[in-house]
Protein backbone atom coordinates (compact mmCIF):
# COMPACT_ATOMS: atom_id res chain seq x y z
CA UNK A 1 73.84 -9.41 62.38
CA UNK A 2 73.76 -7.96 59.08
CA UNK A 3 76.95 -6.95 56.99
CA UNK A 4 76.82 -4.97 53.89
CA UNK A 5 79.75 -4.93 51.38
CA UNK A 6 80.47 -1.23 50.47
CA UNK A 7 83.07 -1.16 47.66
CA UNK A 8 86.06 1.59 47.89
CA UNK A 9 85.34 4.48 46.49
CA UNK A 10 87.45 5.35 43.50
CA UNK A 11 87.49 8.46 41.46
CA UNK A 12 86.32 7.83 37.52
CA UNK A 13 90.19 9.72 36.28
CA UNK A 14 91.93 6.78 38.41
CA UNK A 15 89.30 4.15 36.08
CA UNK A 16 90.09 5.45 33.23
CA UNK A 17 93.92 5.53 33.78
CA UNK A 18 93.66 1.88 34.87
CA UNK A 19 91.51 1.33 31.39
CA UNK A 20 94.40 3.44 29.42
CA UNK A 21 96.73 1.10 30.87
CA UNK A 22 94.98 -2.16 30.16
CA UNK A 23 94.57 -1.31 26.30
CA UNK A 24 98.23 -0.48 26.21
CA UNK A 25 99.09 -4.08 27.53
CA UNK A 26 96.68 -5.54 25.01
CA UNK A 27 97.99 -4.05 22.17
CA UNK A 28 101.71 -5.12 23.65
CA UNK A 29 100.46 -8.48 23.88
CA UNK A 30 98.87 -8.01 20.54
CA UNK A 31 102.37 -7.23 18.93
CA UNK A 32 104.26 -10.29 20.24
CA UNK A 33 101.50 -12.95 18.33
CA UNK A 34 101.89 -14.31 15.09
CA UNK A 35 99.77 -12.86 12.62
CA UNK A 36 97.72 -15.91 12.30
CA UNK A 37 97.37 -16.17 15.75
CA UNK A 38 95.92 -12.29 16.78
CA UNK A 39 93.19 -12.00 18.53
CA UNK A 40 91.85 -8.27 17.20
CA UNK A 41 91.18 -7.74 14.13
CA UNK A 42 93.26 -4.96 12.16
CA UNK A 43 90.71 -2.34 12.12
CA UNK A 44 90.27 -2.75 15.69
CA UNK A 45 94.16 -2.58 16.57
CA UNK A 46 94.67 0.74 14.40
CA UNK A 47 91.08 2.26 16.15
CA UNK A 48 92.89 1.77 20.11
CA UNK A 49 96.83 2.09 18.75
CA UNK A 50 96.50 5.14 16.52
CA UNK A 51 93.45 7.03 17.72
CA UNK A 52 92.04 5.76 21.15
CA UNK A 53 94.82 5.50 23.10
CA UNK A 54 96.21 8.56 21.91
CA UNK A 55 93.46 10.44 23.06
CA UNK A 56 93.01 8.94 26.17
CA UNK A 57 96.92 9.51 27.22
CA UNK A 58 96.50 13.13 25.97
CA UNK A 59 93.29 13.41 28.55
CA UNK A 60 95.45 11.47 31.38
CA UNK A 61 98.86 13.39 30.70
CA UNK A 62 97.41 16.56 30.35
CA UNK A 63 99.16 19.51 32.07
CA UNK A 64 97.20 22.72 32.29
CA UNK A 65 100.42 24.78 33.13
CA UNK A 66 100.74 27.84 30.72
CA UNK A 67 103.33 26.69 28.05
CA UNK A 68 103.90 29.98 26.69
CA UNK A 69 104.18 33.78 27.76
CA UNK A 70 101.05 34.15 25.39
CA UNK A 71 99.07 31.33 27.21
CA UNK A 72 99.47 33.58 30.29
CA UNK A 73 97.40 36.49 28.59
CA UNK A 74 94.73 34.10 26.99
């Protein structure tokens, strides 16, 4: 008797919101250590802090509904 593991399907939006949320906890974590004691370096922190996860919680938040009457029209 053979068995084959098949692993659960799961959509690539719920991977990346499970990514999002990992980088989020590492920059938390990165934000309670002692300077001398970081694991990132700067340049890396300010890349995910200020620009990557930014971008990614705009993709995962994003909300196609029409914000104005002009975004009806266009």
């Amino acid at each position: 008797m053979t068995y084959h593991y098949q692993p659960e399907q799961e959509y690539e939006s719920a991977k990346l919101e499970r990514i999002l949320k990992e980088l989020q906890a590492i920059i938390e974590r990165e934000n309670k250590r002692h300077m001398m004691d970081e694991h990132l370096t700067h340049s890396m922190r300010d890349l995910l802090e200020y620009e990557i996860i930014p971008l990614l919680e705009a993709e995962v938040n994003y909300d196609p509904t029409p914000q104005t009457s002009y975004d009806f029209f266009h």
